[in-house]
N, C-alpha and C. Protein backbone atom coordinates (compact mmCIF):
# COMPACT_ATOMS: atom_id res chain seq x y z
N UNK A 1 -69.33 205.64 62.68
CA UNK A 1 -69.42 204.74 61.55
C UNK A 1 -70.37 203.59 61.89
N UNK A 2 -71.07 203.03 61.31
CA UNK A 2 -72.41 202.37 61.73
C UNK A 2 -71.74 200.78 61.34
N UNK A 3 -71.75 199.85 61.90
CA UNK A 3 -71.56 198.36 62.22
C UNK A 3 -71.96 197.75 61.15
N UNK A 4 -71.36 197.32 60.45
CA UNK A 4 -70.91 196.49 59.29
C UNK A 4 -71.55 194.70 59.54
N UNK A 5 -71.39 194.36 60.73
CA UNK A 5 -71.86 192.87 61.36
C UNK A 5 -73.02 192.56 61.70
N UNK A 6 -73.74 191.38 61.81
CA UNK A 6 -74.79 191.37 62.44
C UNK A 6 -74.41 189.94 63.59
N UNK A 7 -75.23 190.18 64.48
CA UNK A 7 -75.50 188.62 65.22
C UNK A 7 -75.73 187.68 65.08
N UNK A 8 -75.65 186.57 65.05
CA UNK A 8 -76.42 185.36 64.08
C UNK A 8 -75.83 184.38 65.87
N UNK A 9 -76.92 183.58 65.96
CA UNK A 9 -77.12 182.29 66.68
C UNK A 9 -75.98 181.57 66.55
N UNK A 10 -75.02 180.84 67.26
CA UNK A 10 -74.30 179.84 66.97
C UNK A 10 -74.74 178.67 67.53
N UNK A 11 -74.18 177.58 66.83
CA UNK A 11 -74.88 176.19 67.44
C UNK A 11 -74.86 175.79 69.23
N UNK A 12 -73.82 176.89 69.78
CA UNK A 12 -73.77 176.38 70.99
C UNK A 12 -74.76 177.19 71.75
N UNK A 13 -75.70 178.05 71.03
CA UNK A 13 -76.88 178.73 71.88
C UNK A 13 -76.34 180.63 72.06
N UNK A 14 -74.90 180.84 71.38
CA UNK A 14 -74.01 182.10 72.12
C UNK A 14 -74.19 182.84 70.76
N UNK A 15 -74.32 184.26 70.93
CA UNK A 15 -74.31 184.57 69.98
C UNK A 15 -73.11 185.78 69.46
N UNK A 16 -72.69 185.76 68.27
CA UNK A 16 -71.64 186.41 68.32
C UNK A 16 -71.41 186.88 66.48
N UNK A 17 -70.31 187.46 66.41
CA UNK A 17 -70.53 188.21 64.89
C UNK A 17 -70.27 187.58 64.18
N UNK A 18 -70.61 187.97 62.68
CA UNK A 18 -70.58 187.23 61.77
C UNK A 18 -71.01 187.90 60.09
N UNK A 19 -70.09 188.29 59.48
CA UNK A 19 -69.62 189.34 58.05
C UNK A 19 -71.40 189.31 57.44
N UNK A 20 -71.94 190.12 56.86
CA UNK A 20 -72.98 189.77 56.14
C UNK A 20 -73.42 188.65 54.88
N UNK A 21 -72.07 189.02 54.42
CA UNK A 21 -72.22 187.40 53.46
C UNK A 21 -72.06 186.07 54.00
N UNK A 22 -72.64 186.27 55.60
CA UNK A 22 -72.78 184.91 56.06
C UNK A 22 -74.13 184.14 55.77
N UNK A 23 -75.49 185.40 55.28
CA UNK A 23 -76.24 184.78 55.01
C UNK A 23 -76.41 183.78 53.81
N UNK A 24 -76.43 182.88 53.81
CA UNK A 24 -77.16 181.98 52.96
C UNK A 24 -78.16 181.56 51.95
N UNK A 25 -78.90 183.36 52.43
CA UNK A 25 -80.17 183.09 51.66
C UNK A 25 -79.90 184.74 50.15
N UNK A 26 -79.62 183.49 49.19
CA UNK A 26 -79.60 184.77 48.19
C UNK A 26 -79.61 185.71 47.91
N UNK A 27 -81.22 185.88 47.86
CA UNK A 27 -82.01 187.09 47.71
C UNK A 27 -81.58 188.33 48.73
N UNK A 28 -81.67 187.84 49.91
CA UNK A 28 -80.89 189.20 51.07
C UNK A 28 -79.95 189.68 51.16
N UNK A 29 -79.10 189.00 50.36
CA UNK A 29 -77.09 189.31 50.51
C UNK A 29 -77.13 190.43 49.51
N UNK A 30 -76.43 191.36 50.61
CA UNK A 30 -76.63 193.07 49.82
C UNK A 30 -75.34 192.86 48.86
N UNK A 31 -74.73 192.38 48.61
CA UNK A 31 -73.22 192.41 47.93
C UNK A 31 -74.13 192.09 46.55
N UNK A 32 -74.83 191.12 46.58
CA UNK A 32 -75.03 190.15 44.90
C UNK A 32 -76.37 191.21 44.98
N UNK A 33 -77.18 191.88 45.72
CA UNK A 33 -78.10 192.88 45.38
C UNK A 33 -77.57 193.95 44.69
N UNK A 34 -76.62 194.37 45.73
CA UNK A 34 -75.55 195.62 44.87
C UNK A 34 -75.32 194.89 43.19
N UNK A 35 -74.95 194.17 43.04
CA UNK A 35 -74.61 193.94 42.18
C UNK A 35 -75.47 193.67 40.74
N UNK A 36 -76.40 193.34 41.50
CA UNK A 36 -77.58 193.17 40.15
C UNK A 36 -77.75 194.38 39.89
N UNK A 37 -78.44 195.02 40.94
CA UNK A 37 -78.66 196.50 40.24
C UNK A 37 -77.71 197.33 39.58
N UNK A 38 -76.58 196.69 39.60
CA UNK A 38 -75.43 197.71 38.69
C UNK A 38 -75.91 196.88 37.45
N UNK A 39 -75.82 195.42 37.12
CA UNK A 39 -75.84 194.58 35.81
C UNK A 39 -76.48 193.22 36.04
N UNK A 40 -77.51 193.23 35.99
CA UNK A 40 -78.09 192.04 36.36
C UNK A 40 -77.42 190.67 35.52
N UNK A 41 -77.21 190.56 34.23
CA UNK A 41 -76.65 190.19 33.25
C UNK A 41 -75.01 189.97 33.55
N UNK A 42 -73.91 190.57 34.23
CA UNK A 42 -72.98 190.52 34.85
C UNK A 42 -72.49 189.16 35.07
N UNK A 43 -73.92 188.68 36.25
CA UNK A 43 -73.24 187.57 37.36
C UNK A 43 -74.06 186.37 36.59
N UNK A 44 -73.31 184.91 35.87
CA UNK A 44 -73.92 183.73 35.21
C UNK A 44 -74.61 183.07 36.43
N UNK A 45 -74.12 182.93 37.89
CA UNK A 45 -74.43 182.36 38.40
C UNK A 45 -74.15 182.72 40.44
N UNK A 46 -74.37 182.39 41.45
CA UNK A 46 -74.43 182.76 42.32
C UNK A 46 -74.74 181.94 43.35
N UNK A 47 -73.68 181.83 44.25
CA UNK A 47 -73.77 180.57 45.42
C UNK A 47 -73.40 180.88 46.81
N UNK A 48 -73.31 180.24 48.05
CA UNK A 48 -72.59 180.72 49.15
C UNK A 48 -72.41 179.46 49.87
N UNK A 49 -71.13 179.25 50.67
CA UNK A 49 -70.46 177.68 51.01
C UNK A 49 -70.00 178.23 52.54
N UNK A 50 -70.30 177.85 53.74
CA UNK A 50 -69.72 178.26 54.79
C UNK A 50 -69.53 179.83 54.73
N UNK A 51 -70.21 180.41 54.60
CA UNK A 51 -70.64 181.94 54.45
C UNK A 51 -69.81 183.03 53.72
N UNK A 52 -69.42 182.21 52.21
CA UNK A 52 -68.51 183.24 51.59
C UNK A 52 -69.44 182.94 50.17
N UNK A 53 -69.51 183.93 49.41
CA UNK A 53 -70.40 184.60 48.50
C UNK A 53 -69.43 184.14 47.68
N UNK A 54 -69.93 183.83 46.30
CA UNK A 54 -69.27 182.50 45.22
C UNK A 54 -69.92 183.46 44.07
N UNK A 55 -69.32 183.97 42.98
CA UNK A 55 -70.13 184.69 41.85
C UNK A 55 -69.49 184.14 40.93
N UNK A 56 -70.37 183.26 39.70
CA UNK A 56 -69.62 183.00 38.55
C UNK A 56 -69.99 183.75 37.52
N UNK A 57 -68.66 183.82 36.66
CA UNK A 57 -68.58 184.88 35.31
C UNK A 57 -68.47 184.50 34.67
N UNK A 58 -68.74 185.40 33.25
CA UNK A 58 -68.02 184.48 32.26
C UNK A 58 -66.49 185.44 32.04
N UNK A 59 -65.83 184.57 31.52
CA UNK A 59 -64.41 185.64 31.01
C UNK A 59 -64.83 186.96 30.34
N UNK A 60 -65.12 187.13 30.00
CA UNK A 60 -65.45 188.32 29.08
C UNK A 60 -66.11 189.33 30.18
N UNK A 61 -66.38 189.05 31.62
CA UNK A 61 -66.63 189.98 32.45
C UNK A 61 -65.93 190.22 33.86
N UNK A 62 -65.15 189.32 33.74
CA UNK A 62 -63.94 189.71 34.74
C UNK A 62 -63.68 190.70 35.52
N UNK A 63 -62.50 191.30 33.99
CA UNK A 63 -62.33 192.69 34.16
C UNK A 63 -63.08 193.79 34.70
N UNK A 64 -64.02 193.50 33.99
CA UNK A 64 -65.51 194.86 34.41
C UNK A 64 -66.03 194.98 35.63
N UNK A 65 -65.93 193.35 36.13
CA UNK A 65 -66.44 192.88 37.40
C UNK A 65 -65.53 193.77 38.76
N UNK A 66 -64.55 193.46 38.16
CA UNK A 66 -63.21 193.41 39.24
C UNK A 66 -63.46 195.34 38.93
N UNK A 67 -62.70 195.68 38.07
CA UNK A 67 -63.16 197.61 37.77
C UNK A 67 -63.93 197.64 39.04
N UNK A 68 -64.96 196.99 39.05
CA UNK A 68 -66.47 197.68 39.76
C UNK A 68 -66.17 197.42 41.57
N UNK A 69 -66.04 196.06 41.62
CA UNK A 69 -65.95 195.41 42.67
C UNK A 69 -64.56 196.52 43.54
N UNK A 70 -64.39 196.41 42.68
CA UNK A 70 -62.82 197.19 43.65
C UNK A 70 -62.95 199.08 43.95
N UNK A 71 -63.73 199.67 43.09
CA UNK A 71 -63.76 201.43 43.07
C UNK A 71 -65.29 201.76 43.74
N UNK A 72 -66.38 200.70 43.94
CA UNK A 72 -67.69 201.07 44.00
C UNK A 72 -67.99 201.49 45.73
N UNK A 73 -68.07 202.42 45.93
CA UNK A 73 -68.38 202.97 47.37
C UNK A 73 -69.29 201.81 48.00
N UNK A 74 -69.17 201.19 48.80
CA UNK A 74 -70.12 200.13 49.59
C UNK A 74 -70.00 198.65 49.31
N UNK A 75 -68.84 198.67 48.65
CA UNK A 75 -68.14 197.17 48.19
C UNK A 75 -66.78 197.57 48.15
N UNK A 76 -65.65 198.24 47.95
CA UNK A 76 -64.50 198.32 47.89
C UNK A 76 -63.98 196.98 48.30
N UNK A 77 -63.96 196.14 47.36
CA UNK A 77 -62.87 195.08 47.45
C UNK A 77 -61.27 194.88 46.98
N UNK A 78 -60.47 195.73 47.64
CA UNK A 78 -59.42 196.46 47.33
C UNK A 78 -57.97 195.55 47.51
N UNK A 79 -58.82 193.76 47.80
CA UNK A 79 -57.28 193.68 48.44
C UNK A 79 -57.53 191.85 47.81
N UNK A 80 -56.86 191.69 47.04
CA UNK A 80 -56.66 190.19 46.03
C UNK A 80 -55.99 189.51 46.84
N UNK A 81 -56.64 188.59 47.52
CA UNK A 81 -55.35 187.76 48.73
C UNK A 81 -54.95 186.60 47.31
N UNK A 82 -55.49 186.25 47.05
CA UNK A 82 -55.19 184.62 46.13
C UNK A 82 -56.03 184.26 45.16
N UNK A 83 -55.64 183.73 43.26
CA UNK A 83 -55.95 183.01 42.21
C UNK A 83 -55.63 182.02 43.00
N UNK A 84 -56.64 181.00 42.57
CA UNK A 84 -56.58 179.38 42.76
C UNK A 84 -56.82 179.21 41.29
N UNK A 85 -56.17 177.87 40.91
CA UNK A 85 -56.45 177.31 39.70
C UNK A 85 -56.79 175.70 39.58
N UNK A 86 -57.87 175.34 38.94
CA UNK A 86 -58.35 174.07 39.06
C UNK A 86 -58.00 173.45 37.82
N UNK A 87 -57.62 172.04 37.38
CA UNK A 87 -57.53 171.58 36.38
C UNK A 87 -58.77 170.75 36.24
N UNK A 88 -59.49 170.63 35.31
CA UNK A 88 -60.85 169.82 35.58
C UNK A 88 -60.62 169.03 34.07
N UNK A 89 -59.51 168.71 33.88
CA UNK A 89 -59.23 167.42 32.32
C UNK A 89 -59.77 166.20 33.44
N UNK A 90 -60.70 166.05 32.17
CA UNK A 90 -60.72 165.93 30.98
C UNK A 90 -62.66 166.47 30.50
N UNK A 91 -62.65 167.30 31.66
CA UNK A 91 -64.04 168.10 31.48
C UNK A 91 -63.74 168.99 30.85
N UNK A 92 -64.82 169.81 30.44
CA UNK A 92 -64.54 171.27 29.45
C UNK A 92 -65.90 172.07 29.81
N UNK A 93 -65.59 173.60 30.01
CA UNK A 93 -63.87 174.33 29.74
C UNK A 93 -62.92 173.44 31.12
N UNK A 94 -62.18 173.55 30.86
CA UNK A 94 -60.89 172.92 31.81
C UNK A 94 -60.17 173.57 32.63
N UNK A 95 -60.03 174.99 32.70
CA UNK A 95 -59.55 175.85 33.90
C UNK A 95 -60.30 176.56 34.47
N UNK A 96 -60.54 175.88 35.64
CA UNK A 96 -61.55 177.03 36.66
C UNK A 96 -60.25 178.30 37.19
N UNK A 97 -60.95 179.41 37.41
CA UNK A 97 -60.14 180.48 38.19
C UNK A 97 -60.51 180.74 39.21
N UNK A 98 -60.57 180.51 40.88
CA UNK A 98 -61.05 181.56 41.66
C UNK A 98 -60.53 182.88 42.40
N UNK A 99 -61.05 183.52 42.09
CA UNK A 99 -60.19 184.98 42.42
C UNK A 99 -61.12 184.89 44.05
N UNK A 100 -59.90 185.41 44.67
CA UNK A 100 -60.56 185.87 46.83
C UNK A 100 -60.36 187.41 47.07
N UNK A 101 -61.71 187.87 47.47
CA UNK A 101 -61.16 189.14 47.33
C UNK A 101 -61.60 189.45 48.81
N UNK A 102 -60.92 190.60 49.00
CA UNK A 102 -61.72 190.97 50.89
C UNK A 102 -61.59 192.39 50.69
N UNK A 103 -63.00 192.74 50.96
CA UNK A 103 -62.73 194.20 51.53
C UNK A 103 -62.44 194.92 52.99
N UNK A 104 -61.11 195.41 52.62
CA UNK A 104 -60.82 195.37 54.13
C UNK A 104 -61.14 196.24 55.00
N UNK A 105 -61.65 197.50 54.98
CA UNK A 105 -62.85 198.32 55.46
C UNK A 105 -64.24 198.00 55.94
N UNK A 106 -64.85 196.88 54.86
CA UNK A 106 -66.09 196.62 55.35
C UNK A 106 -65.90 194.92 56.14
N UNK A 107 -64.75 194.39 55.82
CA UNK A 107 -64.48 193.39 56.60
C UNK A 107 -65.60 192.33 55.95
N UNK A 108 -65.64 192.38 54.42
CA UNK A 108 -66.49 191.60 53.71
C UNK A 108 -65.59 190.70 52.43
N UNK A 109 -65.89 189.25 52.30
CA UNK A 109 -65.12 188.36 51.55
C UNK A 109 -66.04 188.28 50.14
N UNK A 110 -65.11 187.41 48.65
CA UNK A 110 -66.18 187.09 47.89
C UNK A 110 -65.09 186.20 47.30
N UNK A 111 -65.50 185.94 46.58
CA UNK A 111 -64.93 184.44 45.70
C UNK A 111 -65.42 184.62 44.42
N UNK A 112 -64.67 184.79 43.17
CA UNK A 112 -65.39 185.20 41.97
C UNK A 112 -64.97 184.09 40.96
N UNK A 113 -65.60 182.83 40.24
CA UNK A 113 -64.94 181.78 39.81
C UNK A 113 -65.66 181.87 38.00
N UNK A 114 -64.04 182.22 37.52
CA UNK A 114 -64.60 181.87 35.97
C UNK A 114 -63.66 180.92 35.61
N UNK A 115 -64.32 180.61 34.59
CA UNK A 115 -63.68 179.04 33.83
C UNK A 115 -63.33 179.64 32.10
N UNK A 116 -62.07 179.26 31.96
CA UNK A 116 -60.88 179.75 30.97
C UNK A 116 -61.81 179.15 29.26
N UNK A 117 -62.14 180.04 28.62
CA UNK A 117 -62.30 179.31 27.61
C UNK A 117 -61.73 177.94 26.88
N UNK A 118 -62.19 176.85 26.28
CA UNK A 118 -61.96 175.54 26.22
C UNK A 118 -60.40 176.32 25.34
N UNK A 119 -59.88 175.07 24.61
CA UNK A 119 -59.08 174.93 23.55
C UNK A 119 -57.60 174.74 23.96
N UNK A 120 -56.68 174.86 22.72
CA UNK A 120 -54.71 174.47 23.35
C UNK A 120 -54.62 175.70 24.21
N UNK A 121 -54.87 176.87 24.11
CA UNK A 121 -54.21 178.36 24.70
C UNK A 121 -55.73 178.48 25.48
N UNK A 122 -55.55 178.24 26.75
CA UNK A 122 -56.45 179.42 27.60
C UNK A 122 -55.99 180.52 27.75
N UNK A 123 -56.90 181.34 27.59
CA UNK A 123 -57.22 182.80 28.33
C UNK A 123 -58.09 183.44 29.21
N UNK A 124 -57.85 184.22 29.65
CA UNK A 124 -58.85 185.23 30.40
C UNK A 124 -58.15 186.82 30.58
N UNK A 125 -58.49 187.27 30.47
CA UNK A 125 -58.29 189.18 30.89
C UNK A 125 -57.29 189.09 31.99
N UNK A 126 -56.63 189.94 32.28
CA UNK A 126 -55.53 190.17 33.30
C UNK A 126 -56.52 191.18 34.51
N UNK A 127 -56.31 191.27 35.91
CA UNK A 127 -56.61 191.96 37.25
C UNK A 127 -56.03 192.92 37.00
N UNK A 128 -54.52 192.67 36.66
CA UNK A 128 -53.40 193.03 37.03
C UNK A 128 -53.79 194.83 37.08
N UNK A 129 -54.63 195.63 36.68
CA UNK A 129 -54.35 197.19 36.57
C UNK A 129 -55.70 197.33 37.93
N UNK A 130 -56.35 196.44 38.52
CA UNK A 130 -56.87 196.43 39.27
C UNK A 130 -56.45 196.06 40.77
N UNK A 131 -56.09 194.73 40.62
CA UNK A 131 -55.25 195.02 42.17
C UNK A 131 -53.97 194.32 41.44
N UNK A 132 -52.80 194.88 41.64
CA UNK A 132 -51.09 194.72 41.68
C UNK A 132 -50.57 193.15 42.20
N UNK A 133 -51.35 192.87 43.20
CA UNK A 133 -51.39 191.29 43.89
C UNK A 133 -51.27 190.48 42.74
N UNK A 134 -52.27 190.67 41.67
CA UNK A 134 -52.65 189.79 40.72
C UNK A 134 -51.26 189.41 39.76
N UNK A 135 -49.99 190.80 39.61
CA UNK A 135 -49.28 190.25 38.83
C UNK A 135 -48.62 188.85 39.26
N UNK A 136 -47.98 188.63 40.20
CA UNK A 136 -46.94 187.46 40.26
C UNK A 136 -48.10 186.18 40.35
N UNK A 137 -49.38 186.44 40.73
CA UNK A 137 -50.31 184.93 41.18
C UNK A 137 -50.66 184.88 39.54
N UNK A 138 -51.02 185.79 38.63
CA UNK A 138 -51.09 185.10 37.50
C UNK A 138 -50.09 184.64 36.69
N UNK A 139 -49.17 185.04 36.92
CA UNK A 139 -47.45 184.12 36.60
C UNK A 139 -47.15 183.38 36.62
N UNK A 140 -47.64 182.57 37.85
CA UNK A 140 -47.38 181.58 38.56
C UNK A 140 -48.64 180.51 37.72
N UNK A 141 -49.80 181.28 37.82
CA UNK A 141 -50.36 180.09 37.45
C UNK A 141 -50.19 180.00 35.47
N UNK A 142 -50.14 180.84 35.29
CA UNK A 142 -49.54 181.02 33.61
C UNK A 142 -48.20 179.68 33.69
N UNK A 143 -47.54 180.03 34.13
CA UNK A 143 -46.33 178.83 34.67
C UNK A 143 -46.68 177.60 34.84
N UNK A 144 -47.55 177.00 35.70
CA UNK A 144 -47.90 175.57 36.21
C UNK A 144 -48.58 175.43 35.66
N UNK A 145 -49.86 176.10 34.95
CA UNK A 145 -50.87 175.63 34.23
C UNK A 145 -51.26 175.94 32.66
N UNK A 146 -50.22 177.09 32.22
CA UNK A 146 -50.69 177.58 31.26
C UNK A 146 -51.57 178.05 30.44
N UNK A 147 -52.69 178.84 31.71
CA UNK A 147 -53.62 179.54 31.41
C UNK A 147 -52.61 181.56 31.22
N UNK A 148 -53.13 181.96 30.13
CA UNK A 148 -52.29 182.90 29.64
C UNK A 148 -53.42 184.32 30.03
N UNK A 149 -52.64 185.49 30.24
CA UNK A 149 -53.51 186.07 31.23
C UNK A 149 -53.80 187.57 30.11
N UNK A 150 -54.43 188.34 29.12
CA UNK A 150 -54.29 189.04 28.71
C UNK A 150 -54.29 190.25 28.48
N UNK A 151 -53.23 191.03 28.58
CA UNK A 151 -52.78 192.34 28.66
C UNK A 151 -52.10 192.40 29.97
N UNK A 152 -51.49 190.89 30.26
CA UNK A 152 -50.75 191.33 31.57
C UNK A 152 -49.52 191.99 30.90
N UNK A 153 -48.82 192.93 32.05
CA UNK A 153 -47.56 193.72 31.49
C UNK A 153 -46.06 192.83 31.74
N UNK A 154 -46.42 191.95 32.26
CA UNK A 154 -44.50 191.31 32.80
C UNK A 154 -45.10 189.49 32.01
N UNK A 155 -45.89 188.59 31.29
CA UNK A 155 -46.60 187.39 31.31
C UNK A 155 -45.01 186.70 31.00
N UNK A 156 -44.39 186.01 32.18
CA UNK A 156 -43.51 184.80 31.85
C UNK A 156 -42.99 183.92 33.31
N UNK A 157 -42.46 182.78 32.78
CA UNK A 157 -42.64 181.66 33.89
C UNK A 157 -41.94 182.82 34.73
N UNK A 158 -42.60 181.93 36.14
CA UNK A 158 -41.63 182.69 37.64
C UNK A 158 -41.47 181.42 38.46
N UNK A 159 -41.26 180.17 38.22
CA UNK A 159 -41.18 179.05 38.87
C UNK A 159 -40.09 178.07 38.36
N UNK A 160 -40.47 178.10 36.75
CA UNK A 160 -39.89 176.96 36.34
C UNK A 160 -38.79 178.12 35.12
N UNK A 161 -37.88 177.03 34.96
CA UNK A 161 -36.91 177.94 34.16
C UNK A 161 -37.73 178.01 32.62
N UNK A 162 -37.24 178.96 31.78
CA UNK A 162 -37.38 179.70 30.81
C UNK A 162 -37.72 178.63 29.94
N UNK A 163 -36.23 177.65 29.45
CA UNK A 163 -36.82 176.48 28.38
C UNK A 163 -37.69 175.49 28.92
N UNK A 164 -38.09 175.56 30.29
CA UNK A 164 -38.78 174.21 30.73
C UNK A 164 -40.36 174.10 29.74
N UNK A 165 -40.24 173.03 29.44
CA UNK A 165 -41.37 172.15 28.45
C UNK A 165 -42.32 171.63 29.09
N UNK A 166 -43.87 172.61 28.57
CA UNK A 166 -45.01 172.03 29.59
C UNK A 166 -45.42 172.80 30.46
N UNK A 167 -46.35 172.22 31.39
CA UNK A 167 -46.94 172.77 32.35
C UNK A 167 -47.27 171.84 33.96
N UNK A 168 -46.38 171.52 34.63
CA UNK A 168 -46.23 171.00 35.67
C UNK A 168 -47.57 170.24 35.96
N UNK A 169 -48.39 171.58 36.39
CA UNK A 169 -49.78 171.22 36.97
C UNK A 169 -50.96 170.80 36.29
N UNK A 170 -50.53 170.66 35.17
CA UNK A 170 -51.69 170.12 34.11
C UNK A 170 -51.55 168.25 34.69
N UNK A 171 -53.49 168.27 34.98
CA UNK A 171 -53.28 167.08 35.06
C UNK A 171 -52.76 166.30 33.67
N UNK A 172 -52.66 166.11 32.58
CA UNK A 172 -51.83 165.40 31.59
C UNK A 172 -50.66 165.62 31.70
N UNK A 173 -50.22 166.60 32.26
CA UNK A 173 -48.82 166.46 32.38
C UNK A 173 -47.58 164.82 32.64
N UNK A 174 -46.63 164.54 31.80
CA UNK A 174 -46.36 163.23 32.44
C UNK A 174 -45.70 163.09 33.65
N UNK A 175 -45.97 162.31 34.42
CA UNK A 175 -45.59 162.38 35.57
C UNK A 175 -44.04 162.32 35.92
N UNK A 176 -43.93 161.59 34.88
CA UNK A 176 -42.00 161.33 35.11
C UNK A 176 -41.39 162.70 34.23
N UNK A 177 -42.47 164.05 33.65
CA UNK A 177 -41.51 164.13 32.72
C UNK A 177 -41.27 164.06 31.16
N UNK A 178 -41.37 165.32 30.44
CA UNK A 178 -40.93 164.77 29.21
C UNK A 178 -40.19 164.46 29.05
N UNK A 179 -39.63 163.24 28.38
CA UNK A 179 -38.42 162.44 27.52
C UNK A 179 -38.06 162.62 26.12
């Protein structure tokens, strides 16, 4: 099986491994190459932070993204460690999503960040028939934040009880509490 890593320089002069999406430089990172050539149109935007590959979407390509990202021979990203959810009130749209994905065969990371359409009810498409991980992390954040996840199969709080009023993690949330 042919080596997945390359060498790269470290600051102390030693050199040692390091995933391919450590490069930095755009254009060379075979993951976002792979990826254009499937849909150039796909990816809104494209970044890399301490050597993990950052792809922004829009909602409406999620799903398709994730389909691809997860079944495509030479990317199999098969394994959803963690949704993060950002509140960005009183900016708009107001819920960032980042999905972490790792493929654990090629020993390659990505970070896929879409932002929830504006308005009272966010949405975005559900993972959930893509990787299984996704049901309880979008629950959770459906729960604290009340971004609503669609066509998930189980969508209800898993944190806070049933009548609880609100959304914890919304920054407007009141701090003491509704009264």
């Amino acid at each position: 099986m042919e080596e997945r890593r390359v060498g790269l320089d470290a600051p102390n002069g030693t050199r040692g491994p390091h995933s391919l999406t450590d490069s930095d430089d755009l254009a060379q990172n075979p993951i976002l190459q792979k990826l254009q050539a499937w849909d150039d149109r796909a990816i809104a935007g494209a970044s890399t932070f301490r050597g993990e590959l950052t792809l922004a979407l829009s909602p409406g390509q999620l799903r398709r993204m994730a389909e691809y990202l997860c079944t495509e021979p030479g990317l199999e990203f098969n394994f959803l460690s963690d949704i993060s959810t950002v509140d960005r009130f009183p900016l708009e749209p107001r819920f960032e999503m980042n999905y972490h994905l790792l493929s654990i065969s090629l020993r390659h990371t990505l970070r896929l960040r879409v932002m929830a359409p504006s308005g009272k009810d966010p949405q975005v498409d559900t993972v959930t028939p893509v990787w299984t991980t996704a049901d309880w992390l979008e629950r959770e954040i459906f729960d604290l934040f009340g971004v609503r996840f669609l066509g998930h199969p189980d969508l209800r709080r898993i944190l806070m009880p049933e009548d609880w009023e609100g959304h914890p993690l919304r920054k407007d949330y009141p701090v003491e509490g509704f009264r």
